[in-house]
Protein backbone atom coordinates (compact mmCIF):
# COMPACT_ATOMS: atom_id res chain seq x y z
CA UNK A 1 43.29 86.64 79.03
CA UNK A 2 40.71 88.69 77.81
CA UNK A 3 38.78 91.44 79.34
CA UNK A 4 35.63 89.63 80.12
CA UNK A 5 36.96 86.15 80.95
CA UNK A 6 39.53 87.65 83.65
CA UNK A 7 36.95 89.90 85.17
CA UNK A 8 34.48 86.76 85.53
CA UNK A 9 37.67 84.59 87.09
CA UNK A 10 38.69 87.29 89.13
CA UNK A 11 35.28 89.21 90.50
CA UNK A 12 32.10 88.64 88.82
CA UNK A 13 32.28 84.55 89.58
CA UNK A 14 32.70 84.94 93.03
CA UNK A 15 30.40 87.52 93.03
CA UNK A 16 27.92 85.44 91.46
CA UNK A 17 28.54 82.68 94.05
CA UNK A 18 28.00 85.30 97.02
CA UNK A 19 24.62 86.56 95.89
CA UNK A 20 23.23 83.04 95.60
CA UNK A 21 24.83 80.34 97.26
CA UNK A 22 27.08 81.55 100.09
CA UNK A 23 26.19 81.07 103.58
CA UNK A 24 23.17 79.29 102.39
CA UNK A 25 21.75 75.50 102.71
CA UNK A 26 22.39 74.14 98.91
CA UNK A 27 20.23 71.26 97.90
CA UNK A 28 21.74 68.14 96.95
CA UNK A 29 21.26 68.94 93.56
CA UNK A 30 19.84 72.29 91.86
CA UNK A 31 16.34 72.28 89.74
CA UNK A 32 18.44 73.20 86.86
CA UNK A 33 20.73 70.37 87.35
CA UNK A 34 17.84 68.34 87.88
CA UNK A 35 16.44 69.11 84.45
CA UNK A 36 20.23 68.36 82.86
CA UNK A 37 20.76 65.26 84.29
CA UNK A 38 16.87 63.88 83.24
CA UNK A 39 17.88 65.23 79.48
CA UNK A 40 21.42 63.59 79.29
CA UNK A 41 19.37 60.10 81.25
CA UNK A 42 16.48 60.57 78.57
CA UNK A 43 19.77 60.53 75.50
CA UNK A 44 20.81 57.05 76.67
CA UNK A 45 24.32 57.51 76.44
CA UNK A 46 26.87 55.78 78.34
CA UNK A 47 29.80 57.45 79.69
CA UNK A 48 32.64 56.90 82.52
CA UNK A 49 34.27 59.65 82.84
CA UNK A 50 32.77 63.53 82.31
CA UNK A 51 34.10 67.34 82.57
CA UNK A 52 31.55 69.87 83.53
CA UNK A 53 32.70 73.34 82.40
CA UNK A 54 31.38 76.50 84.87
CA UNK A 55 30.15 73.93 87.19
CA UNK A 56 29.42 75.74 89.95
CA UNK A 57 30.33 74.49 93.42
CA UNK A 58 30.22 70.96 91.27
CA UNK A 59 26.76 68.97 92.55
CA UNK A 60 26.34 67.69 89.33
CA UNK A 61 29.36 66.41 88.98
CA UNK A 62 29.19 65.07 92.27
CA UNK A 63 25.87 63.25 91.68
CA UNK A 64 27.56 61.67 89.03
CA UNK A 65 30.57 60.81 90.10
CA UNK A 66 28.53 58.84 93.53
CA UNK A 67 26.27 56.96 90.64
CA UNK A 68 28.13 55.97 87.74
CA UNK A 69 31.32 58.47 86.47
CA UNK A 70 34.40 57.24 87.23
CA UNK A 71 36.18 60.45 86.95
CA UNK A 72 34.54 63.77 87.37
CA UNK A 73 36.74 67.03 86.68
CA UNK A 74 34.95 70.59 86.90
CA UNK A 75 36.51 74.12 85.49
CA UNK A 76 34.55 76.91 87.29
CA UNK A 77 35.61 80.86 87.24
CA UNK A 78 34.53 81.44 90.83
CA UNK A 79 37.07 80.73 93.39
CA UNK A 80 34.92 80.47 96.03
CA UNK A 81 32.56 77.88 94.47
CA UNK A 82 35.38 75.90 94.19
CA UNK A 83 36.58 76.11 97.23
CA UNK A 84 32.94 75.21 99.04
CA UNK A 85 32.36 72.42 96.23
CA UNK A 86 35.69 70.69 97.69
CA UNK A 87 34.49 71.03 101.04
CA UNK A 88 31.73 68.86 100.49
CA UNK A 89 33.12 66.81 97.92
CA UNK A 90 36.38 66.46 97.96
CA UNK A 91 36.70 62.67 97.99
CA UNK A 92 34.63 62.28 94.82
CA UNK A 93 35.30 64.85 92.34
CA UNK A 94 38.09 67.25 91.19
CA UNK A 95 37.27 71.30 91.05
CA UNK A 96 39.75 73.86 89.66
CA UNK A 97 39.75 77.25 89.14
CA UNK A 98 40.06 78.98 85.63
CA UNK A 99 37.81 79.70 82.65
CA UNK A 100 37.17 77.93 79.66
CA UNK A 101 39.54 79.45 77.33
CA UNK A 102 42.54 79.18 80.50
CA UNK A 103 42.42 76.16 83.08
CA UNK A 104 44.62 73.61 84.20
CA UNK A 105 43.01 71.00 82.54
CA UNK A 106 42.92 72.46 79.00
CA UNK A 107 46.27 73.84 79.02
CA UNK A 108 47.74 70.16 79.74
CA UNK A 109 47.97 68.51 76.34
CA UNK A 110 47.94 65.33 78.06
CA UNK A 111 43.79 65.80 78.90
CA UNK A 112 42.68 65.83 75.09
CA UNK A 113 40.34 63.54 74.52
CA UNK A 114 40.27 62.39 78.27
CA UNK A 115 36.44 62.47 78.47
CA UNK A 116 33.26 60.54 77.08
CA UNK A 117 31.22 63.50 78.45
CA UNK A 118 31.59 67.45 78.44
CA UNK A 119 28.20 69.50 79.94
CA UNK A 120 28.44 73.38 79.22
CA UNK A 121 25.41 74.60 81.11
CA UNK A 122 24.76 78.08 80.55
CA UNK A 123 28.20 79.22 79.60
CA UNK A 124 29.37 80.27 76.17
CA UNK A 125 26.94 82.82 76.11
CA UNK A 126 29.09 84.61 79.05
CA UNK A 127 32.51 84.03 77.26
CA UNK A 128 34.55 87.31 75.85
CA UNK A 129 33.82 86.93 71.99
CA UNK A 130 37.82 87.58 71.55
CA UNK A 131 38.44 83.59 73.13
CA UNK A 132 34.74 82.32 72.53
CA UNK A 133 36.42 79.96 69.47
CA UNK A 134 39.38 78.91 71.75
CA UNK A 135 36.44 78.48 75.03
CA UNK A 136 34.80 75.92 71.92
CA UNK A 137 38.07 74.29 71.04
CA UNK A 138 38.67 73.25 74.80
CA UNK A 139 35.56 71.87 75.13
CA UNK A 140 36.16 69.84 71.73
CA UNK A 141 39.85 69.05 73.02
CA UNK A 142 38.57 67.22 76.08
CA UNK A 143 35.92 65.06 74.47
CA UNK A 144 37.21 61.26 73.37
CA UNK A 145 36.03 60.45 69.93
CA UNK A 146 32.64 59.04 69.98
CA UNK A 147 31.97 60.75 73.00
CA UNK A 148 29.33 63.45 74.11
CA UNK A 149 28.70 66.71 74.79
CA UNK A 150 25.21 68.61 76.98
CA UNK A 151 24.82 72.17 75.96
CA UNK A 152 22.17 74.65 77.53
CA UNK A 153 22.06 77.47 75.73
CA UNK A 154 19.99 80.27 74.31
CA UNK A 155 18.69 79.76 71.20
CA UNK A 156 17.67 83.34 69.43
CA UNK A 157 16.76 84.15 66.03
CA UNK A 158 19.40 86.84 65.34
CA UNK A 159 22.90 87.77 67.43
CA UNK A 160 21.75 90.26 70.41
CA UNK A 161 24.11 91.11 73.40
CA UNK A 162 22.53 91.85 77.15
CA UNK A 163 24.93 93.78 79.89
CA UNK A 164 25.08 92.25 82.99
CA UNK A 165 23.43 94.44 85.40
CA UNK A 166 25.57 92.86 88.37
CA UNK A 167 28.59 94.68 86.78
CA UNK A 168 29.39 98.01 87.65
CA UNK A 169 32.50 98.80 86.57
CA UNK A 170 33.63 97.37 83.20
CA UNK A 171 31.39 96.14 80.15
CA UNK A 172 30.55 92.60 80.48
CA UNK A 173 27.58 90.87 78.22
CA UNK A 174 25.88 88.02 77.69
CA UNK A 175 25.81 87.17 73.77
CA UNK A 176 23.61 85.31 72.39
CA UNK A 177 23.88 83.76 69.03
CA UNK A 178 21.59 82.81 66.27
CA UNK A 179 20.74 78.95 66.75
CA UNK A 180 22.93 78.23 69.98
CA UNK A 181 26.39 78.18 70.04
CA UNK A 182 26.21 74.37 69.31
CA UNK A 183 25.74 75.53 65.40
CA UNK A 184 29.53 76.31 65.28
CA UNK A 185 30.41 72.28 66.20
CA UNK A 186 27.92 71.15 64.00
CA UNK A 187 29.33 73.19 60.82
CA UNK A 188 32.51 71.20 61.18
CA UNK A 189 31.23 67.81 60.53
CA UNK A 190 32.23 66.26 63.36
CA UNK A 191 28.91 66.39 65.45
CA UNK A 192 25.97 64.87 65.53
CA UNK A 193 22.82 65.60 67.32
CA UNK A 194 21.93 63.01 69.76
CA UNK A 195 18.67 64.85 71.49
CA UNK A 196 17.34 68.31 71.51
CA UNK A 197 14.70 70.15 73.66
CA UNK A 198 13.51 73.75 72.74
CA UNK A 199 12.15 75.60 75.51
CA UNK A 200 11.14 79.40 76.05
CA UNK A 201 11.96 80.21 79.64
CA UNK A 202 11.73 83.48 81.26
CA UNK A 203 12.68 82.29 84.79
CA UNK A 204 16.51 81.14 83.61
CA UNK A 205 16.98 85.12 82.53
CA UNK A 206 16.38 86.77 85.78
CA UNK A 207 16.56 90.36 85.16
CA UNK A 208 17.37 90.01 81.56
CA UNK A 209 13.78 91.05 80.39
CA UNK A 210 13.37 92.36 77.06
CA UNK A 211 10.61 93.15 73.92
CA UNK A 212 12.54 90.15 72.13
CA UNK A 213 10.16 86.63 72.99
CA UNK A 214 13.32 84.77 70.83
CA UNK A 215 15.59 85.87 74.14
CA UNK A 216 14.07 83.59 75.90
CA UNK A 217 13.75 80.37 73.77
CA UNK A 218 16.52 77.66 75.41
CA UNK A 219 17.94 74.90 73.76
CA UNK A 220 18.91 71.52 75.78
CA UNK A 221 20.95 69.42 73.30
CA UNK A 222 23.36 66.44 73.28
CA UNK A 223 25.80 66.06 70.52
CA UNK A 224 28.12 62.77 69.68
CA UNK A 225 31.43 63.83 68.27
CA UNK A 226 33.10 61.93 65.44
CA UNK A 227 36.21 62.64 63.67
CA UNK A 228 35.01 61.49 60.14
CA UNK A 229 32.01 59.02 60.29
CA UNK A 230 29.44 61.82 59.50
CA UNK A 231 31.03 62.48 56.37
CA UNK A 232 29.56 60.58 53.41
CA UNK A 233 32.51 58.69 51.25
CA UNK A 234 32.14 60.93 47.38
CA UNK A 235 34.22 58.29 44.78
CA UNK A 236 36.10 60.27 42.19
CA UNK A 237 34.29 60.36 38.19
C-alpha cells in the first residue's frame, strides 16, 4: 500500500473522525450529504443496491438503505468511523475498513459489478497518485453495467497539489486535477454524463485557502456506465 493511502487508513482517518465527529451529537444526515442525496434525487435514476466509498461513519448510506437501497456497503479509511457508524446502524448497512485502492470488497472478485450505484464524495482528490488509477478501477469494478456513479470533486483549471495541514509527520496532499477526476472515466467511452452541477465553494476547503479562485470551483456529477453503447457503430469502406 502506498505511502499516503496507509497513513490515511492507519492515522490521518481516524484522526479526521476525532476532530469532527467523536464524542459529538451527529445529525441524522450531514448538510453535505444533504446536498448529494437532492443531486442524485434531482438525476432520476433508479437503483437497489449502492457502495459509498470514504463514507464516513455511513449516514448516507444509512438514509438510503431505510428508504429505498436494498443493499448498502461503505469502504471508509477511518477505523473509528466505522466502528461508531455500526453502532448506530448496524442492522441496515454494512461498513468496512480499508481504502479505495485495498478493501474487502474490491479485493473479492465476486463484488464486480455488484452495484447500480457508487458515490465518491470528496475522495480521489486524497488518494496517493501511485494507486489513484487502481482507487478508479475499483470504483468502475463495483458498478453493474448501466449503472451509476455520484462524484464530488474539485474541478480546477490546471493540476495543483495542497498539503494537509493536519499532517505533521509525513507528506500527504490533496491533488487536484484539471476537470475532476471524472475526466479519466469519461476518456474511456464507457461513461456518460447523467447531471452536472458546477459550484465554487470556499466553505468545503476549510483551511485550504489560496490566490487560485479555480481551487475552489466543485463539480457534483452523475455518470451512467456502459460497456459499448456510447460508441457509435463506423461500417468498413
Amino acid at each position: 500500500m502506498k505511502i499516503q493511502d496507509k497513513y490515511y487508513l492507519e492515522k490521518e482517518g481516524d484522526d479526521f473522525f476525532s476532530r469532527n465527529f467523536e464524542g459529538k451529537d451527529v445529525p441524522v444526515l450531514r448538510h453535505n450529504k444533504i446536498s448529494i442525496l437532492e443531486c442524485i434525487d434531482s438525476s432520476n435514476i433508479e437503483f437497489n443496491s449502492i457502495i459509498e466509498f470514504g463514507c464516513n461513519y455511513g449516514d448516507l448510506l444509512n438514509f438510503f438503505a431505510t428508504k429505498r437501497s436494498k443493499t448498502a456497503v461503505g469502504i471508509e479509511a477511518s477505523k473509528k468511523a466505522v466502528e461508531h457508524g455500526l453502532s448506530l446502524y448496524d442492522e441496515n448497512i454494512e461498513l468496512y475498513h480499508g481504502v479505495i485502492s485495498d478493501n474487502k470488497i474490491s479485493n473479492d472478485k465476486n463484488n464486480d459489478g455488484k452495484f447500480d450505484l457508487a458515490i465518491v464524495d470528496d475522495v480521489f482528490s486524497w488518494v496517493s497518485r501511485e494507486s489513484i488509477l487502481q482507487s478508479i478501477s475499483n470504483v468502475d469494478r463495483s458498478i453493474k453495467d448501466g449503472g451509476f456513479l455520484f462524484i464530488r470533486d474539485f474541478k480546477p483549471h490546471n493540476f495543483t497539489k495542497t498539503r494537509n495541514h493536519h499532517v505533521k509527520d509525513d507528506d500527504v496532499y490533496n491533488f487536484k486535477v484539471v476537470g475532476s477526476h471524472f475526466q479519466i472515466l469519461l476518456s474511456t467511452g464507457m461513461y456518460e454524463i447523467i447531471s452536472e452541477n458546477i459550484y465554487y465553494d470556499k466553505s468545503m476547503s476549510g483551511n485550504y485557502l489560496c490566490d487560485n479562485q479555480f481551487n475552489y470551483r466543485w463539480s457534483d456529477v452523475v455518470l451512467q456506465k456502459k460497456s459499448t453503447d456510447f460508441f457509435d457503430d463506423v461500417s468498413k469502406l
